[in-house]
C-alpha atoms as a PDB file:
ATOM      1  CA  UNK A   1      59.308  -3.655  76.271  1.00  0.00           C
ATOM      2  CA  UNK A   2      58.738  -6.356  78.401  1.00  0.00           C
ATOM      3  CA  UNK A   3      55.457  -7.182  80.468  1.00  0.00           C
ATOM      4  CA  UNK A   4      56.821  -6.483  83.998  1.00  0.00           C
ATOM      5  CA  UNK A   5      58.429  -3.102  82.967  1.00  0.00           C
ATOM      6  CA  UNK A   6      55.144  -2.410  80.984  1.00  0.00           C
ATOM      7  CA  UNK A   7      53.141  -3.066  84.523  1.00  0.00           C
ATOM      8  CA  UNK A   8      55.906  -0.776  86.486  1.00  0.00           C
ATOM      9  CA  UNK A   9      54.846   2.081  83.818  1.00  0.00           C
ATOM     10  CA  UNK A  10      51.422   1.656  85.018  1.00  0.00           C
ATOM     11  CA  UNK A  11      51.442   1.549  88.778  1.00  0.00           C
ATOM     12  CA  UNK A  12      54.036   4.422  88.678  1.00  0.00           C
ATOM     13  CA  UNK A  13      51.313   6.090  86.400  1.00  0.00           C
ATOM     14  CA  UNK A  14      48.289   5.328  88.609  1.00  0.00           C
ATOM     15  CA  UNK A  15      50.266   6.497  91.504  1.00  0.00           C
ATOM     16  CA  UNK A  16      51.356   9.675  90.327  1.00  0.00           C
ATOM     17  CA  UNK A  17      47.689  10.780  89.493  1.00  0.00           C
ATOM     18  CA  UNK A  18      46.262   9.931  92.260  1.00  0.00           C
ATOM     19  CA  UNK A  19      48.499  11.638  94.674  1.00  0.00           C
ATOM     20  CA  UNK A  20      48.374  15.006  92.522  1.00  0.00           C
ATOM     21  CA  UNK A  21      47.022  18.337  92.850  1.00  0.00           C
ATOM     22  CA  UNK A  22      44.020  19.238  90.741  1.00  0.00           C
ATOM     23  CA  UNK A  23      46.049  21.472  89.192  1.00  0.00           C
ATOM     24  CA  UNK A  24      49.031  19.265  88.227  1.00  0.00           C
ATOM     25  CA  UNK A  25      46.208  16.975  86.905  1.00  0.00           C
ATOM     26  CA  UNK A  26      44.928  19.791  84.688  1.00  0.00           C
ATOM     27  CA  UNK A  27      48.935  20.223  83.064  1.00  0.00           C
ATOM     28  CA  UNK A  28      49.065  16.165  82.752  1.00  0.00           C
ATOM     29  CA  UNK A  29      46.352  16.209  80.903  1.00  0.00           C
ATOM     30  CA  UNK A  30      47.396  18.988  78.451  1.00  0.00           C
ATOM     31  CA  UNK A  31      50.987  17.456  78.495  1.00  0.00           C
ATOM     32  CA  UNK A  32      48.981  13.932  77.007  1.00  0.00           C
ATOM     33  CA  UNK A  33      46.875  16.258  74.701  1.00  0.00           C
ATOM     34  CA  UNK A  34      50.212  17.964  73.220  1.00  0.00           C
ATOM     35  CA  UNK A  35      51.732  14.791  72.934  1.00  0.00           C
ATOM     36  CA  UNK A  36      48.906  13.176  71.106  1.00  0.00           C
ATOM     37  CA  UNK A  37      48.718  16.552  68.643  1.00  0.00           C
ATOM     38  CA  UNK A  38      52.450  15.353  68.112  1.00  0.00           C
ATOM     39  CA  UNK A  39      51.648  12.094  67.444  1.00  0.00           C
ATOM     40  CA  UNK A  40      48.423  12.793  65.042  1.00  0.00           C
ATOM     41  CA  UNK A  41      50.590  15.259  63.319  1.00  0.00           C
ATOM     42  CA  UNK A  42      53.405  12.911  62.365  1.00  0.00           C
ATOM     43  CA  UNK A  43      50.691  10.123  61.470  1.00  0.00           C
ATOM     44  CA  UNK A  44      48.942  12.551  59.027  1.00  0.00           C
ATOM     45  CA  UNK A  45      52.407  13.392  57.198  1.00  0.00           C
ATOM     46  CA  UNK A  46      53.150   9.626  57.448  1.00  0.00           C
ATOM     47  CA  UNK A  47      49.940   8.476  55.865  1.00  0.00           C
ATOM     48  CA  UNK A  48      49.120   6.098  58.705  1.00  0.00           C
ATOM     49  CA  UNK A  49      45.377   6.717  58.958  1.00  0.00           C
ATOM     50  CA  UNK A  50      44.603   4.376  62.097  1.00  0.00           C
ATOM     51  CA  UNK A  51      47.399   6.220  64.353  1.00  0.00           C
ATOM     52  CA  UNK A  52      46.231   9.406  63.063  1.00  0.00           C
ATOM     53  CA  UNK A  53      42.374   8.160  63.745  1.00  0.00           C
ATOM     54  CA  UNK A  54      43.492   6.823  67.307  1.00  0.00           C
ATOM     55  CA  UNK A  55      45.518  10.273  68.359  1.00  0.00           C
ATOM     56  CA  UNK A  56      43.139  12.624  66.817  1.00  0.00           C
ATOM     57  CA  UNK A  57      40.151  11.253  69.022  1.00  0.00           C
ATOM     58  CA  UNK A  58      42.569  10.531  72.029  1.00  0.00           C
ATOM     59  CA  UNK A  59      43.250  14.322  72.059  1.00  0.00           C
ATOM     60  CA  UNK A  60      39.649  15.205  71.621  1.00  0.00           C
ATOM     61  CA  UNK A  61      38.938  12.841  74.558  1.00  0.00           C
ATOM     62  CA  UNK A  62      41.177  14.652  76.533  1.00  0.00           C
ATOM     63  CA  UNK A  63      39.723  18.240  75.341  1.00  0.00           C
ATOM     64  CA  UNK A  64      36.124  17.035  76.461  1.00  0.00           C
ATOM     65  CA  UNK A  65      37.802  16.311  79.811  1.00  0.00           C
ATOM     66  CA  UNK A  66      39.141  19.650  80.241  1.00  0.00           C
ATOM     67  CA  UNK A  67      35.624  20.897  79.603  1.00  0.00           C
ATOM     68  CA  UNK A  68      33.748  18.416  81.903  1.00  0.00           C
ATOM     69  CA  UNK A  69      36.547  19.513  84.582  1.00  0.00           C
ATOM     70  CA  UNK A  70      35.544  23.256  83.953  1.00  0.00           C
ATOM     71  CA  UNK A  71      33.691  25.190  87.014  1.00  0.00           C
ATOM     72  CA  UNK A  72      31.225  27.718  85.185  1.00  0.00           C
ATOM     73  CA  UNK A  73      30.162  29.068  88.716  1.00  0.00           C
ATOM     74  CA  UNK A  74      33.659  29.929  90.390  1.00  0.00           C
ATOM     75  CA  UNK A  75      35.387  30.066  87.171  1.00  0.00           C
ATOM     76  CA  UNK A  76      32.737  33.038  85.065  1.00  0.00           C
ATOM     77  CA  UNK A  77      33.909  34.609  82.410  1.00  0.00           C
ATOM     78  CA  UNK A  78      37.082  32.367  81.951  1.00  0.00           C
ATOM     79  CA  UNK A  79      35.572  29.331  82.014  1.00  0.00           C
ATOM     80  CA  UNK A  80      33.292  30.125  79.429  1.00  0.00           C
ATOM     81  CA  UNK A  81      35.990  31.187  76.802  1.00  0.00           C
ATOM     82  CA  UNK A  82      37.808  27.960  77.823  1.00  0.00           C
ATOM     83  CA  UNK A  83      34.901  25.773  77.396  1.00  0.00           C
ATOM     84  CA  UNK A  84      34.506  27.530  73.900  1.00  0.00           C
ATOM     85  CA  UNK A  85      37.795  27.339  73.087  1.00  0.00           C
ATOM     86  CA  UNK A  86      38.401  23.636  73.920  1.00  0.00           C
ATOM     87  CA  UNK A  87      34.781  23.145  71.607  1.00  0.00           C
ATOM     88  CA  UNK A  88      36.719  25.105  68.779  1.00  0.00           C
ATOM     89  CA  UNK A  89      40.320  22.974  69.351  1.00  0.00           C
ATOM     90  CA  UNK A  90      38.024  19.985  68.611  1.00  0.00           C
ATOM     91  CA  UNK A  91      35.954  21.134  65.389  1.00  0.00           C
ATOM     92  CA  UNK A  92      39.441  22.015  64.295  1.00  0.00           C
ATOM     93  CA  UNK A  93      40.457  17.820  65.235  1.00  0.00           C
ATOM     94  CA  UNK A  94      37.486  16.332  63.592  1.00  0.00           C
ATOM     95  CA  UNK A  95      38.301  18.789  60.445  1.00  0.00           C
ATOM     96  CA  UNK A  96      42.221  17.725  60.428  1.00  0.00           C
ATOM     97  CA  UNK A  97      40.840  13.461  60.521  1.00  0.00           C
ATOM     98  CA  UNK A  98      37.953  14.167  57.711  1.00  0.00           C
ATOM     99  CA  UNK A  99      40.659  16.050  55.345  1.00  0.00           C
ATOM    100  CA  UNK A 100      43.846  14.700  56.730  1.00  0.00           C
ATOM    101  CA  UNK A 101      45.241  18.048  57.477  1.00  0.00           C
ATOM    102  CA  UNK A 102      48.171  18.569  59.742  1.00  0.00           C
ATOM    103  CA  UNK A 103      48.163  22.105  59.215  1.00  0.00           C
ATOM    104  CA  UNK A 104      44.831  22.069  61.382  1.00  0.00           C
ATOM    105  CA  UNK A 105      46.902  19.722  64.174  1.00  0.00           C
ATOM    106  CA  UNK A 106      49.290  22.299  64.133  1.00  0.00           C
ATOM    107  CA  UNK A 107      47.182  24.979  64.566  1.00  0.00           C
ATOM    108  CA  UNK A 108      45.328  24.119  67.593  1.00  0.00           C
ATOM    109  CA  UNK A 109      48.741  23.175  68.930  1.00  0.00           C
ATOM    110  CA  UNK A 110      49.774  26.363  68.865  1.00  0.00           C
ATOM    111  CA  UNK A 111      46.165  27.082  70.518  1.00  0.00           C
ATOM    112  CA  UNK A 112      47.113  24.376  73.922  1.00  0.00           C
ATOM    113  CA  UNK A 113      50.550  25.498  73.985  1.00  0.00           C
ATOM    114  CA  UNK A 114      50.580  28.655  76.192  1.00  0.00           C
ATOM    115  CA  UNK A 115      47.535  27.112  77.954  1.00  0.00           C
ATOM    116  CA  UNK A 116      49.849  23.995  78.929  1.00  0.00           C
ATOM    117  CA  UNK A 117      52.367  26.477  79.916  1.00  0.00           C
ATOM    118  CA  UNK A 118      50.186  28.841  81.885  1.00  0.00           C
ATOM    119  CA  UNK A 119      48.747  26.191  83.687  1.00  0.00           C
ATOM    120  CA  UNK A 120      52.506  24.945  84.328  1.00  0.00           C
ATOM    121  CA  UNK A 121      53.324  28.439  85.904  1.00  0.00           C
ATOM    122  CA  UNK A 122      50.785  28.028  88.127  1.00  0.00           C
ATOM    123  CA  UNK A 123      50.961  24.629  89.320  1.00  0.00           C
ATOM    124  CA  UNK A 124      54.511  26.293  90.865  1.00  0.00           C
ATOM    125  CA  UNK A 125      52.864  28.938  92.720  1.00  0.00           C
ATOM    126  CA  UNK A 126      51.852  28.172  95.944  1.00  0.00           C
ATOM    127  CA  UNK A 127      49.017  26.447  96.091  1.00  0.00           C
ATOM    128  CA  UNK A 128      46.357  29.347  97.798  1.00  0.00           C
ATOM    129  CA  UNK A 129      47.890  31.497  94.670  1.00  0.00           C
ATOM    130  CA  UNK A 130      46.547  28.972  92.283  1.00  0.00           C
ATOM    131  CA  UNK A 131      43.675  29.307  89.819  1.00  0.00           C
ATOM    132  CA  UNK A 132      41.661  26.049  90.152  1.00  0.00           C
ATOM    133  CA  UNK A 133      39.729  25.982  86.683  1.00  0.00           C
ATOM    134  CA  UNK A 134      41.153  23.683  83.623  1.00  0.00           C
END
């Protein structure tokens, strides 16, 4: 991939967050997290331990985001099992690097999945229909 097309990528990048909705930041940030699960899962199977190293912590990055974006005031009860959730998803991460366990990728996949999609659902509602907690 060439340098030019690499700094197109970017800037089209960098645009499209900063024009978004909270909310459509909230699903690109689970769409990175699912794609980094993907990524650490194949890694583990491959036996590449620095891509598996690199996704794993990307993807826990991106969980600690979710939970720094959480509102525990306007968001209660929900917020709270999200924050504890997203702390579970990345015990589960740190377990899958220490034993190199894709099963443990996998699971918390399965975990961000319907989140991703839920938040998805929403992001097409209008927007005063929208919940506004990661």
């Amino acid at each position: 991939m060439s340098t030019e097309f690499r700094s197109a990528i970017g800037a089209y990048r960098k645009q499209a967050v900063e024009t978004a909705r909270p909310i459509d930041l909230v699903v690109m940030l689970y769409d990175g997290l699912l794609q980094s699960l993907r990524a650490a899962k194949g890694a583990i199977e491959e036996r590449d331990l620095d891509r598996q190293n690199s996704e794993l912590l990307r993807a826990q990055r991106i969980l600690s985001e979710l939970t720094a974006g959480l509102d525990m005031e306007k968001g209660g009860e929900i917020s709270k099992n999200l924050a504890s959730l997203y702390h579970y998803c990345i015990q589960r991460l740190i377990q899958a690097n220490i034993e190199d366990d894709a099963a443990r990728v996998e699971e918390v996949v399965r975990v961000i999945e319907p989140l991703r999609d839920a938040w998805a659902e929403a992001a097409q509602k209008p927007q005063e229909d929208a919940i506004g907690t990661p």
